[in-house]
C-alpha atoms as a PDB file:
ATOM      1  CA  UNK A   1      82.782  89.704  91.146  1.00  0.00           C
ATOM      2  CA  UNK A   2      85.655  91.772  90.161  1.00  0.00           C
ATOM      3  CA  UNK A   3      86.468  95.257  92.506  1.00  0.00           C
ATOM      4  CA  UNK A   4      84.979  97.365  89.939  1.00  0.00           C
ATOM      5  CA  UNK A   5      81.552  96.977  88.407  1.00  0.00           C
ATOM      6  CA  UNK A   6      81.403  99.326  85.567  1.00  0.00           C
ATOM      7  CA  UNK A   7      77.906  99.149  83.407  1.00  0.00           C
ATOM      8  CA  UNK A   8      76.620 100.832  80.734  1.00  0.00           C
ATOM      9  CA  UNK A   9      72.777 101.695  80.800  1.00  0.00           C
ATOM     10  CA  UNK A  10      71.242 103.374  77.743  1.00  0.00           C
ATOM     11  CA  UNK A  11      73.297 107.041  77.945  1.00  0.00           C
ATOM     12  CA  UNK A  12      74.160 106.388  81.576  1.00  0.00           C
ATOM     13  CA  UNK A  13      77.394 104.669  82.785  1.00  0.00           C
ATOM     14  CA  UNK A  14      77.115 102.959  86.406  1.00  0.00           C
ATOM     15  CA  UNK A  15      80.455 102.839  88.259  1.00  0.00           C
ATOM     16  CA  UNK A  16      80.610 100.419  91.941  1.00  0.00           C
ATOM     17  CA  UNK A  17      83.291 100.284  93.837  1.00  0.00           C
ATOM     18  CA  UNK A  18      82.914  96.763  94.986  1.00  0.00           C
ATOM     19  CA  UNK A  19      84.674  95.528  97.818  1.00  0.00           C
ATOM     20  CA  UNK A  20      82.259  96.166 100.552  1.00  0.00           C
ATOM     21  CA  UNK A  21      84.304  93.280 102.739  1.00  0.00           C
ATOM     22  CA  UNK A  22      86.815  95.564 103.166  1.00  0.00           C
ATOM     23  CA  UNK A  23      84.623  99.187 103.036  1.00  0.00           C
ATOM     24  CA  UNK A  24      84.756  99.208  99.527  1.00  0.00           C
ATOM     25  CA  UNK A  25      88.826 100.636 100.062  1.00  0.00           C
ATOM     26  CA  UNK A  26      91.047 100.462  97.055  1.00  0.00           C
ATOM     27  CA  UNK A  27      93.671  98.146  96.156  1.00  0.00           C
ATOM     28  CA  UNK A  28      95.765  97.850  92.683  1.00  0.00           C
ATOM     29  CA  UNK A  29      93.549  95.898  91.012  1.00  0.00           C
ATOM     30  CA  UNK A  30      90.619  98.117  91.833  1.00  0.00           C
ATOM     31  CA  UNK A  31      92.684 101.377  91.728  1.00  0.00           C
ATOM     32  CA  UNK A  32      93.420 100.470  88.137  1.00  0.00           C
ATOM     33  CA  UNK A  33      90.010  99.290  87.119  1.00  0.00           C
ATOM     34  CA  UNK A  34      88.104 102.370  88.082  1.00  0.00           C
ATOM     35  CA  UNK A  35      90.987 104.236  86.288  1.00  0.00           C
ATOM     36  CA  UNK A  36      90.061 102.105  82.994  1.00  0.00           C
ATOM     37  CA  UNK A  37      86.427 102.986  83.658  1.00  0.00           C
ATOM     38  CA  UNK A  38      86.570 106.584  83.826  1.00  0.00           C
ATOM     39  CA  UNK A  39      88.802 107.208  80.617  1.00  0.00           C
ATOM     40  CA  UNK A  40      86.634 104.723  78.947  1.00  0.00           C
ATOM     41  CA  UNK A  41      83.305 106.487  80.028  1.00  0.00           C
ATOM     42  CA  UNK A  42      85.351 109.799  78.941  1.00  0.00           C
ATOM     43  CA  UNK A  43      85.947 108.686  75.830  1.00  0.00           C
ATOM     44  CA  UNK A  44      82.728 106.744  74.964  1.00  0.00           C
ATOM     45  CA  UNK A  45      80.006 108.867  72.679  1.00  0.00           C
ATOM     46  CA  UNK A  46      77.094 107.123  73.578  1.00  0.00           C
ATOM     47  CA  UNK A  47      77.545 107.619  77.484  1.00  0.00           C
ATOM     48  CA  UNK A  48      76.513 111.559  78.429  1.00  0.00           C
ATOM     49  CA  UNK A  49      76.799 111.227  82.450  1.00  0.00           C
ATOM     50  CA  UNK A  50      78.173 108.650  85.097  1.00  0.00           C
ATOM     51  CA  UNK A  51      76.845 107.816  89.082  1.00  0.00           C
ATOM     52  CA  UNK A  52      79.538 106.272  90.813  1.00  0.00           C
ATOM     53  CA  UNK A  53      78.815 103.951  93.873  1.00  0.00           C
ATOM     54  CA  UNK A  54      79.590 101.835  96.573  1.00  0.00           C
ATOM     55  CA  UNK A  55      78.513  98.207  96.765  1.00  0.00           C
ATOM     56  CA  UNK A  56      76.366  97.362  99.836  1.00  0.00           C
ATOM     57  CA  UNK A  57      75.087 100.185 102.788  1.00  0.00           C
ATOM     58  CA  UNK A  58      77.916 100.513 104.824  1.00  0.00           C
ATOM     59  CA  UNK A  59      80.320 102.146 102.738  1.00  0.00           C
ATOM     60  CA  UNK A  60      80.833 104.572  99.487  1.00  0.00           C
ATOM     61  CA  UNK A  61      84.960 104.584  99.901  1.00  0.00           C
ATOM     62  CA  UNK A  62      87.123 104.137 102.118  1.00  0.00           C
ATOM     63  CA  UNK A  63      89.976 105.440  99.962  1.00  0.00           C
ATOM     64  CA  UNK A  64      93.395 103.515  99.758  1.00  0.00           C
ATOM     65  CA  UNK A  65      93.460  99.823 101.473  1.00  0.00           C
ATOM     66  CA  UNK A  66      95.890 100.072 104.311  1.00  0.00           C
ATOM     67  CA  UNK A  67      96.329  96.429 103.923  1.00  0.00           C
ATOM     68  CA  UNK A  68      97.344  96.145 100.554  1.00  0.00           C
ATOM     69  CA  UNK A  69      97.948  99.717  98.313  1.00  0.00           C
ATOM     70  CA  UNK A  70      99.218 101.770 101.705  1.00  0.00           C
ATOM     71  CA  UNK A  71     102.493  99.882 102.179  1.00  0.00           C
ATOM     72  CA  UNK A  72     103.412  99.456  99.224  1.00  0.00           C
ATOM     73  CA  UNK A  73     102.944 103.206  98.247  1.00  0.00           C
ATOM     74  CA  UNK A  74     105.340 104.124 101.653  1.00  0.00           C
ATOM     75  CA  UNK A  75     107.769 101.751 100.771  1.00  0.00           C
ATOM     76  CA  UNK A  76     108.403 102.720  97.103  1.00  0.00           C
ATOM     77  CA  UNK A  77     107.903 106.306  97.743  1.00  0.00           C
ATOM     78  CA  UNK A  78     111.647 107.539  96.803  1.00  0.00           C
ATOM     79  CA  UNK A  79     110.885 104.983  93.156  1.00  0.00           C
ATOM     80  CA  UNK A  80     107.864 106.501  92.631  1.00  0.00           C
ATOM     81  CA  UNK A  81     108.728 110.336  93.247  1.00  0.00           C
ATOM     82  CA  UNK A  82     111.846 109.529  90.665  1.00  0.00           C
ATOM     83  CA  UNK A  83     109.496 107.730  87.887  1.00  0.00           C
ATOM     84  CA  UNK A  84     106.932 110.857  87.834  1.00  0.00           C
ATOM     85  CA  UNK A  85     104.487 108.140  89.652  1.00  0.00           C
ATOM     86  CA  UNK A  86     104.512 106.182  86.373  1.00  0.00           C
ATOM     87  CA  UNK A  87     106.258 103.073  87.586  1.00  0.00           C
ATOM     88  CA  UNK A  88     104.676  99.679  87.642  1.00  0.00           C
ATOM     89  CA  UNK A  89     103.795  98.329  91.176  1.00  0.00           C
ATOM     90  CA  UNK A  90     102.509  95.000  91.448  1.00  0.00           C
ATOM     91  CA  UNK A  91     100.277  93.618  88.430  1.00  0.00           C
ATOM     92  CA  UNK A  92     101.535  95.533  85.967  1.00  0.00           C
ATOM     93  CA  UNK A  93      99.964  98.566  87.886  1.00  0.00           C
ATOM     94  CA  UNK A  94     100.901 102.000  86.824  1.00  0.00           C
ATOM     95  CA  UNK A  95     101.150 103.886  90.180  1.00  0.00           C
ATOM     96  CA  UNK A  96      99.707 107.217  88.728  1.00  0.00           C
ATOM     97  CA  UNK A  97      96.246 105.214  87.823  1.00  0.00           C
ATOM     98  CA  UNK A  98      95.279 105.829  91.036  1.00  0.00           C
ATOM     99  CA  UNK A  99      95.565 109.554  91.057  1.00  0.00           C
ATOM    100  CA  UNK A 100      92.918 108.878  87.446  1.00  0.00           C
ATOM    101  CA  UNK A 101      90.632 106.752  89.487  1.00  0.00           C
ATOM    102  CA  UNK A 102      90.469 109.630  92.358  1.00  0.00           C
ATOM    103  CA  UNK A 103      90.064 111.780  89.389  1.00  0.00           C
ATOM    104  CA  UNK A 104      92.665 114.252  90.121  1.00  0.00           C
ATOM    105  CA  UNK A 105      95.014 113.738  87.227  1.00  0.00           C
ATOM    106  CA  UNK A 106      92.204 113.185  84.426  1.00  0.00           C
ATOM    107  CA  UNK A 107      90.158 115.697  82.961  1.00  0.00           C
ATOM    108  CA  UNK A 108      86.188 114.476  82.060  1.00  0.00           C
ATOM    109  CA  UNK A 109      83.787 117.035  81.225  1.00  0.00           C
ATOM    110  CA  UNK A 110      80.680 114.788  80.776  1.00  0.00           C
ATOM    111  CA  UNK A 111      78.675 115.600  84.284  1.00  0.00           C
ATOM    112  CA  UNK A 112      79.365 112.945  87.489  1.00  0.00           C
ATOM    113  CA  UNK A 113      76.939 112.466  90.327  1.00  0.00           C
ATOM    114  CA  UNK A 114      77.965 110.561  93.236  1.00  0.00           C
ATOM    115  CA  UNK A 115      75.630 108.255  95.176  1.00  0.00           C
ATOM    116  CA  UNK A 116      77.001 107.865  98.935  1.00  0.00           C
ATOM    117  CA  UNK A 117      75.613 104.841 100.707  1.00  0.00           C
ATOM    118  CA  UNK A 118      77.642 105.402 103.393  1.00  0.00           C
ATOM    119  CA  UNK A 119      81.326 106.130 104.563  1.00  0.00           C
ATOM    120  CA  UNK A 120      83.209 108.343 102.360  1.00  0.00           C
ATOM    121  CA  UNK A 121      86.696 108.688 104.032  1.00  0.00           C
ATOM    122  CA  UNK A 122      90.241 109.881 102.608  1.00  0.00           C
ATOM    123  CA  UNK A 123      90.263 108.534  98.814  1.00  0.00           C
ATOM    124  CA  UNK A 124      86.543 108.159  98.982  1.00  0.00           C
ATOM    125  CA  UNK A 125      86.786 112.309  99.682  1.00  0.00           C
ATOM    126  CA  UNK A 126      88.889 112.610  96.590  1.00  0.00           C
ATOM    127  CA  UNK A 127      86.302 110.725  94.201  1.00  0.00           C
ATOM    128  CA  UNK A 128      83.552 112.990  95.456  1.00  0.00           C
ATOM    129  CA  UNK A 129      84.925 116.445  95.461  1.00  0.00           C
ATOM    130  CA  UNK A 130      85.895 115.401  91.661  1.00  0.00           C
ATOM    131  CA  UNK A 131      82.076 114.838  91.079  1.00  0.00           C
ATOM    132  CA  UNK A 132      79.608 117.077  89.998  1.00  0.00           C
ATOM    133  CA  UNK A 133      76.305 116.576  92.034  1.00  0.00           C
ATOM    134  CA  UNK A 134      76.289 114.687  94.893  1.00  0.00           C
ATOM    135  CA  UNK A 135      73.844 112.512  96.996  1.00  0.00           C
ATOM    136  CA  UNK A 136      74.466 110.852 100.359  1.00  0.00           C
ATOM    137  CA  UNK A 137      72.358 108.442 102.041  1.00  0.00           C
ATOM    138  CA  UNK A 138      71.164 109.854 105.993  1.00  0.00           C
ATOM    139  CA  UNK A 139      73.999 107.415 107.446  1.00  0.00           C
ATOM    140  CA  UNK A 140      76.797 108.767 105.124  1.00  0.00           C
ATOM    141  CA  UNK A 141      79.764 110.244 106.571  1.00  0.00           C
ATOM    142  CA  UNK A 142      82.497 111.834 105.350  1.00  0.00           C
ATOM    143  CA  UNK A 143      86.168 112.380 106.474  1.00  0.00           C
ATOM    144  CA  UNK A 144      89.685 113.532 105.568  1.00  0.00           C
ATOM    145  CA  UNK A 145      91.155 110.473 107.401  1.00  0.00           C
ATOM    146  CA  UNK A 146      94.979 110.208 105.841  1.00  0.00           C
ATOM    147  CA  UNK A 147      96.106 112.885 109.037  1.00  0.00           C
ATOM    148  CA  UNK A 148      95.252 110.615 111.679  1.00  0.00           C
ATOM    149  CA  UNK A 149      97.340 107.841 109.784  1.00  0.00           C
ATOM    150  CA  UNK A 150     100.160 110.006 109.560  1.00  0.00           C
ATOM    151  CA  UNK A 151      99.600 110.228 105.613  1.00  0.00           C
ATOM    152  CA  UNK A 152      98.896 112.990 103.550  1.00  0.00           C
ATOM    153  CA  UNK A 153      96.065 113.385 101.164  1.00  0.00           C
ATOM    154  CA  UNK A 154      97.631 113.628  98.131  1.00  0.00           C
ATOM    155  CA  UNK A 155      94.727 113.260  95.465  1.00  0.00           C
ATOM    156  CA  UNK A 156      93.722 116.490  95.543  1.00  0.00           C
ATOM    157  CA  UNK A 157      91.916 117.500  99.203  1.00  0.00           C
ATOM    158  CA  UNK A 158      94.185 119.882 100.089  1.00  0.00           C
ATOM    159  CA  UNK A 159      93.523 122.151  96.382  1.00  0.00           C
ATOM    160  CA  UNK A 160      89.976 121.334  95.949  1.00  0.00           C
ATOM    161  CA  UNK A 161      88.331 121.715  99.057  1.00  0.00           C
ATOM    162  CA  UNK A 162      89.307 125.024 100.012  1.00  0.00           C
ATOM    163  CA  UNK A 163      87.822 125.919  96.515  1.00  0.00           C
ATOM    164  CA  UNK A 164      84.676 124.126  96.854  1.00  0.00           C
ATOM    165  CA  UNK A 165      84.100 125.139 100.639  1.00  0.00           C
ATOM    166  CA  UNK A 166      84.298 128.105 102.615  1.00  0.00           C
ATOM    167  CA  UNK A 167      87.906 127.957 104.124  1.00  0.00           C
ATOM    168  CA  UNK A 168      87.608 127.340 107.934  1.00  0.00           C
ATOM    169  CA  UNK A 169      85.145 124.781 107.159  1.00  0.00           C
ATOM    170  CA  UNK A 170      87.480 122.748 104.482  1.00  0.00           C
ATOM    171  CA  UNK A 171      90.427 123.369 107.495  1.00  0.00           C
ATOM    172  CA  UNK A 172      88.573 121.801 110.032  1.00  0.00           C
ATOM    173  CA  UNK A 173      88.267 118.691 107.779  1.00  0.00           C
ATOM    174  CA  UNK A 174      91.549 119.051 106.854  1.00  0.00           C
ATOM    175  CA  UNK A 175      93.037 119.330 110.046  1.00  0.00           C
ATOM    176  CA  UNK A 176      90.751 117.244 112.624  1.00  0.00           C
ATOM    177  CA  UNK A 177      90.897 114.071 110.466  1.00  0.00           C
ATOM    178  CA  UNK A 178      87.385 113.688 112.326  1.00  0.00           C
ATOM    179  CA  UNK A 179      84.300 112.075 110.468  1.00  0.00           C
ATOM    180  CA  UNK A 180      81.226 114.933 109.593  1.00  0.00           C
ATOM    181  CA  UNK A 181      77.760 113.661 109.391  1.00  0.00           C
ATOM    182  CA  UNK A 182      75.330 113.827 106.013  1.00  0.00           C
ATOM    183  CA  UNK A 183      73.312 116.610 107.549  1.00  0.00           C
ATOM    184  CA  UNK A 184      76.356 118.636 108.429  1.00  0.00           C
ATOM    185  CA  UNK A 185      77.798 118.053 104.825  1.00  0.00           C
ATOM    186  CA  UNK A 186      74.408 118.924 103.276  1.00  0.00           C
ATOM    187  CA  UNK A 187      75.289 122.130 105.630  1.00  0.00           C
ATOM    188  CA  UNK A 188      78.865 122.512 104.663  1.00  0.00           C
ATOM    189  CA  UNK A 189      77.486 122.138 100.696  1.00  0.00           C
ATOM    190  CA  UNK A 190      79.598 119.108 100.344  1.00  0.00           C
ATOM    191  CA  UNK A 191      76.223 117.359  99.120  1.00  0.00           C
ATOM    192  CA  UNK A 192      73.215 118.299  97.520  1.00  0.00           C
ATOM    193  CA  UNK A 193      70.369 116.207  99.010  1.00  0.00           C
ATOM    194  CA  UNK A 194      70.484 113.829 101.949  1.00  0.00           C
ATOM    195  CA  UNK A 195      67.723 111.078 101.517  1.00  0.00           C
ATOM    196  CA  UNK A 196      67.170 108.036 103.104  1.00  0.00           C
ATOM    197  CA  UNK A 197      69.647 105.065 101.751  1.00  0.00           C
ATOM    198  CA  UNK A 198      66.333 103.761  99.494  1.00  0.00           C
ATOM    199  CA  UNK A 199      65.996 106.361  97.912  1.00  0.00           C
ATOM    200  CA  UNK A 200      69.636 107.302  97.034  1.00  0.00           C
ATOM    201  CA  UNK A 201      70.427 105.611  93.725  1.00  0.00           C
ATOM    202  CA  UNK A 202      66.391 106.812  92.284  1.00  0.00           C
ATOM    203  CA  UNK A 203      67.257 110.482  93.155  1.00  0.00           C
ATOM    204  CA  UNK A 204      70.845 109.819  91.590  1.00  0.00           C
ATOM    205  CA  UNK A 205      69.437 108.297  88.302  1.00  0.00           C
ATOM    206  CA  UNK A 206      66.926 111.006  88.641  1.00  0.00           C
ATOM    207  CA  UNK A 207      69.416 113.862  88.162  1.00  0.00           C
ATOM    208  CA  UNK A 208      71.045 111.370  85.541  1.00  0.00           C
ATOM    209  CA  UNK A 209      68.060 111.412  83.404  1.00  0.00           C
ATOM    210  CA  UNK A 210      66.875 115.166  84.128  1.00  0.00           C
ATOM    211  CA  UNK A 211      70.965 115.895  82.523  1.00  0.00           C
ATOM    212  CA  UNK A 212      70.317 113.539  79.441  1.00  0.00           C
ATOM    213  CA  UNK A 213      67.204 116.180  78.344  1.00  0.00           C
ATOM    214  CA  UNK A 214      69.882 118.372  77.643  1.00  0.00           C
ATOM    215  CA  UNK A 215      72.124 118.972  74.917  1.00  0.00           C
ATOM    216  CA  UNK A 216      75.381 116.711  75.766  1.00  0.00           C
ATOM    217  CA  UNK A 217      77.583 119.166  74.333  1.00  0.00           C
ATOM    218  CA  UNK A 218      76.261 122.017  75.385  1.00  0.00           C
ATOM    219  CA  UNK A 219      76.376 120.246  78.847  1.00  0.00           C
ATOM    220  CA  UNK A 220      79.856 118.923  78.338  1.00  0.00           C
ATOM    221  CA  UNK A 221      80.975 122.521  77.303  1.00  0.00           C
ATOM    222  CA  UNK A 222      79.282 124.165  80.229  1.00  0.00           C
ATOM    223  CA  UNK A 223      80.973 122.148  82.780  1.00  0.00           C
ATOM    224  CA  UNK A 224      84.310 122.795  81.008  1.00  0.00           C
ATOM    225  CA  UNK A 225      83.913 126.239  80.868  1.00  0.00           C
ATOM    226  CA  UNK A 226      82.819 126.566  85.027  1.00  0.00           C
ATOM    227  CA  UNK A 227      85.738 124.364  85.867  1.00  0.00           C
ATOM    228  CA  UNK A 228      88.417 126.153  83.918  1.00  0.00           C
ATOM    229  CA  UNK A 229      87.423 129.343  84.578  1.00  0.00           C
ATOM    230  CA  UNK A 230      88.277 128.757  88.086  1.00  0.00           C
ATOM    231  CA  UNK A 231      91.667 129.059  87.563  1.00  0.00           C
ATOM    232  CA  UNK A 232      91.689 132.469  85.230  1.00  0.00           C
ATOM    233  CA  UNK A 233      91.144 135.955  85.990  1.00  0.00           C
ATOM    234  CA  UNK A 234      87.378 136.852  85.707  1.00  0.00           C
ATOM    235  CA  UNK A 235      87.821 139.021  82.488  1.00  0.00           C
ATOM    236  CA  UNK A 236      90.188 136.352  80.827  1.00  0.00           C
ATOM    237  CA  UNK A 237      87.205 133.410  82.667  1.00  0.00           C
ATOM    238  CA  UNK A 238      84.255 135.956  80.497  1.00  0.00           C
ATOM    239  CA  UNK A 239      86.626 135.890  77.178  1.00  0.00           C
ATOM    240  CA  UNK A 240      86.289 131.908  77.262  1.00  0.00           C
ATOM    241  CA  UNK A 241      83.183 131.637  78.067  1.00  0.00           C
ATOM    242  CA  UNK A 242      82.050 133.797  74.957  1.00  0.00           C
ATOM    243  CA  UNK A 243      84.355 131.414  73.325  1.00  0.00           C
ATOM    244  CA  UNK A 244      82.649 128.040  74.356  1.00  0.00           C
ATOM    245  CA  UNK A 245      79.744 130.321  73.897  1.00  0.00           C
ATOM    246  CA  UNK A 246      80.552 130.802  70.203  1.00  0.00           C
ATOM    247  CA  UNK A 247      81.623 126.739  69.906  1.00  0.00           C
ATOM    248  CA  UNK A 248      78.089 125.610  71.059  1.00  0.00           C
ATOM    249  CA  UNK A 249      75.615 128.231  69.040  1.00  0.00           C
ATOM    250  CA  UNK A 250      77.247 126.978  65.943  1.00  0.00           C
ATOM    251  CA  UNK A 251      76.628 123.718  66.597  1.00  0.00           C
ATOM    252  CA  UNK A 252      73.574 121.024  64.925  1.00  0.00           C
ATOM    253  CA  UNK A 253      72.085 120.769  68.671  1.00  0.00           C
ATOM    254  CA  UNK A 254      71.902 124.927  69.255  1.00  0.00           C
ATOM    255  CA  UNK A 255      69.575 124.617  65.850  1.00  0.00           C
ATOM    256  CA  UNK A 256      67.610 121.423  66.759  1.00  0.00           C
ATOM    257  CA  UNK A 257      66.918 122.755  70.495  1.00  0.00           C
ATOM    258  CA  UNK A 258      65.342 125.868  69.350  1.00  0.00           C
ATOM    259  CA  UNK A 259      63.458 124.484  66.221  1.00  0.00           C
ATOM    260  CA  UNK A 260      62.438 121.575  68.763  1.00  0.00           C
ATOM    261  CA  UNK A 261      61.150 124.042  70.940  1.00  0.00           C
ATOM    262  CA  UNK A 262      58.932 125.737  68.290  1.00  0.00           C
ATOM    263  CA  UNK A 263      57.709 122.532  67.307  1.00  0.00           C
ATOM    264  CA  UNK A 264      56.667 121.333  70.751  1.00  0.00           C
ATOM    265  CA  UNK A 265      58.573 118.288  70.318  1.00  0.00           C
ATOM    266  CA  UNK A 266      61.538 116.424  72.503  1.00  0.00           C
ATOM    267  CA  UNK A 267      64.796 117.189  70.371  1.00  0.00           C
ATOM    268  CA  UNK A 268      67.100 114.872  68.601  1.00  0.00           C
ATOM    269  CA  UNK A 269      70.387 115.611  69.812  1.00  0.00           C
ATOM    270  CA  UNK A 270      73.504 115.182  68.057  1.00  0.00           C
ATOM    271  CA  UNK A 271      76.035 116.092  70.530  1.00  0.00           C
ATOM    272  CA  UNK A 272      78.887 116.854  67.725  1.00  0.00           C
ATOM    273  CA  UNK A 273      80.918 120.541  67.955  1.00  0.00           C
ATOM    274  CA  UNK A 274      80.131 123.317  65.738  1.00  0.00           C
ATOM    275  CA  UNK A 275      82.758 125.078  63.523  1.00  0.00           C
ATOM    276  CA  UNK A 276      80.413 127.586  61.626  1.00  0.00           C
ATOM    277  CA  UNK A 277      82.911 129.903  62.877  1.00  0.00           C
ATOM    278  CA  UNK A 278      86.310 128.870  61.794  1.00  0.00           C
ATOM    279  CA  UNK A 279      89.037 128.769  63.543  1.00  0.00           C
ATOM    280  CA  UNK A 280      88.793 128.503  67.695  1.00  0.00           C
ATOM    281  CA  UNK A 281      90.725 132.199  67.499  1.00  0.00           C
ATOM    282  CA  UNK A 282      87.836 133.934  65.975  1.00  0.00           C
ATOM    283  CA  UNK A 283      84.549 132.174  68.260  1.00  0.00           C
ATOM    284  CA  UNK A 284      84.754 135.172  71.031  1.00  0.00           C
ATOM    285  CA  UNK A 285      84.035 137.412  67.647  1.00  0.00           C
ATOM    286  CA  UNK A 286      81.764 135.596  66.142  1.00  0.00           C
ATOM    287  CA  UNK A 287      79.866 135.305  68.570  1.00  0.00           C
ATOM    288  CA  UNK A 288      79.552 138.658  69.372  1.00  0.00           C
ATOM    289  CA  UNK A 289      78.866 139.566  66.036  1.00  0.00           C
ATOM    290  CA  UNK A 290      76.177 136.707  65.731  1.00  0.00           C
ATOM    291  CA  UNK A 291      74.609 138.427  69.194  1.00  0.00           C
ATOM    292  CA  UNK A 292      74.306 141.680  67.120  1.00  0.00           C
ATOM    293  CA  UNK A 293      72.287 140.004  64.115  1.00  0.00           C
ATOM    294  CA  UNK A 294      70.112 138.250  66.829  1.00  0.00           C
ATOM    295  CA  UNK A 295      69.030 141.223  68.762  1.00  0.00           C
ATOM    296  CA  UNK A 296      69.428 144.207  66.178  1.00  0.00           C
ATOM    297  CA  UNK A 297      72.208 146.080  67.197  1.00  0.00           C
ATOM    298  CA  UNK A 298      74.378 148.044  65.232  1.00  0.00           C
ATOM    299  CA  UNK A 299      77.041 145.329  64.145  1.00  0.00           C
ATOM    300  CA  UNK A 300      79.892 147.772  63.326  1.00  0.00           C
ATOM    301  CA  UNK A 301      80.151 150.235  66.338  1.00  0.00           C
ATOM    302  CA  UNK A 302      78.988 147.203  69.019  1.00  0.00           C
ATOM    303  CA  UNK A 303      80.352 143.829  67.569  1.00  0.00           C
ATOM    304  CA  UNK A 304      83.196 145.392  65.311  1.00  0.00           C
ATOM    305  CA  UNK A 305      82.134 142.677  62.519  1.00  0.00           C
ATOM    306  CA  UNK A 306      79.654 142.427  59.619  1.00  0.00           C
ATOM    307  CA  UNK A 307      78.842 138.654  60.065  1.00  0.00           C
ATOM    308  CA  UNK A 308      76.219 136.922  57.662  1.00  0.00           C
ATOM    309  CA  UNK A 309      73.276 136.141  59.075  1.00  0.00           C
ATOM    310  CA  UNK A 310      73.632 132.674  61.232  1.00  0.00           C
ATOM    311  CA  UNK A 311      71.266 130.244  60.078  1.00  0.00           C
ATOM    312  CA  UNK A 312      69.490 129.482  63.353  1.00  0.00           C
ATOM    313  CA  UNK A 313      68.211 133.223  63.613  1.00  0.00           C
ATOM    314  CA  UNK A 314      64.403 132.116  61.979  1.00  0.00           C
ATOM    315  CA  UNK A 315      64.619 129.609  63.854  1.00  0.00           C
ATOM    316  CA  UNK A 316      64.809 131.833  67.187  1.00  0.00           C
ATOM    317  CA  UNK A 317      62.621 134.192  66.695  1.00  0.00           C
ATOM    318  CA  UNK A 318      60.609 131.497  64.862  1.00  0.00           C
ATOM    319  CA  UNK A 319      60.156 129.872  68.496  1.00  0.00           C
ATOM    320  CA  UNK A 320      59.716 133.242  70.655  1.00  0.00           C
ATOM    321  CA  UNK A 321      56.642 134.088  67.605  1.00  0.00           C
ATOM    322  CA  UNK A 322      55.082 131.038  69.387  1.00  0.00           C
END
């Protein structure tokens, strides 16, 4: 069985890490094959969200193989710092593809949910906190382990945890290097649900499947929006969301949700980008005008524009007449 089994299941893409001889830890060959699996489940149409995995109950990730992809990382270090990390290391392996596979150098804005069926440690850390929803199994555990090595986590701990957890709490991870328990992760909000290891991959195709009732571009442009906006201002974050805003409403699937909803039907989604609007400079005020025709205000002293009416407005109030 190779390192990484990546499967595709209706609109669902199933990522394993599996080497659970070894705690399902990374070397090239499996660095580079979950790499190739998340740019190809980025870039695949027919696949709206991914649940990544470890084979077996012991072990989710146990980040970088000390064995095998340590060393040779240490020992190449001046190579690689000079090459931008693109050199090849051993089986034609570009040594950046691991940063993809820990999904710190990659951006995917179809929605991830992590299954953890046990350890999550260093690397393993790095795939989750670049995951959307996550599930551990009651036995999971999760740690910042490169510290106690001597080794720095370089795949992204030290910028995305303080984001994602209050800041003592993402420094004592940090810092200790020590291991933290499901329950105190559910605590920390490192997970969403802690379940027993039977029921971890049904409540992870569960959120899969409650994701896939949605729109997948409104989805994919709602996660875009939240993750991008982290790193604006708040008025400049509001201006681009009334821009993704704008992208969406104009879109086949913004018409088919609401006249699916009128209909008491399940909709047929689409999931192609609107461009009733033009050009990406004038969404913010399009929408804004559109939000005028919608809801009756006066167009010229709130919007500033005299848009035509959009042609899902029937539809709307179509819908709320029901």
């Amino acid at each position: 069985m190779p390192p990484i089994v990546y499967e595709k299941k209706g609109r669902i893409a199933f990522i394993t890490i599996n080497r659970p001889q070894r705690r399902n830890a990374l070397n090239f060959e499996a660095f580079g094959l979950l790499a190739k699996a998340w740019l190809d489940f980025r870039d695949d149409p027919d696949l709206w969200v991914a649940i990544v995995t470890g084979a077996g109950d012991k072990a989710f990730c146990a980040g970088g193989d000390l064995k095998e992809f340590i060393p040779m990382v240490t020992q190449n270090i001046e190579a690689l710092q000079a090459s931008g990390g693109t050199q090849t290391m051993g089986q034609d392996f570009p040594a950046n593809a691991a940063l993809v596979a820990v999904l710190r150098d990659v951006e995917i804005y179809k929605p991830i949910i992590a299954a953890v069926n046990g350890f999550c440690i260093a690397g393993g850390m790095e795939v989750l906190q670049g995951t959307d929803i996550r599930i551990a199994a009651e036995h999971a555990s999760f740690a910042i382990g490169e510290p106690r090595r001597g080794l720095f986590p370089g795949g992204g701990s030290t910028v995305k945890l303080p984001r994602q957890l209050p800041f003592p709490w993402a420094m004592e991870i940090l810092l200790t290097a020590e291991p933290i328990s499901a329950h105190k992760a559910y605590h920390y909000g490192i997970v969403n649900e802690v379940v027993p290891l039977a029921e971890l991959m049904p409540t992870a195709i569960k959120y899969a499947e409650l994701i896939c009732k949605n729109g997948p571009y409104a989805v994919r442009k709602v996660k875009e929006a939240a993750l991008k906006g982290l790193a604006l201002p708040l008025k400049e974050a509001l201006e681009q969301e009334l821009a993704y805003a704008a992208d969406v409403f104009s879109t086949e699937d913004a018409m088919e949700g609401i006249r699916a909803f009128g209909e008491r039907r399940e909709p047929l989604w689409k999931g192609r980008g609107g461009d009733a609007c033009g050009s990406i400079q004038s969404l913010t005020a399009c929408l804004r005008a559109r939000l005028c025709v919608a809801y009756q205000f006066d167009s010229a002293s709130v919007c500033h524009s005299e848009p035509s009416t959009p042609p899902w407005r029937g539809i709307f109030y179509g819908a709320l007449r029901r």
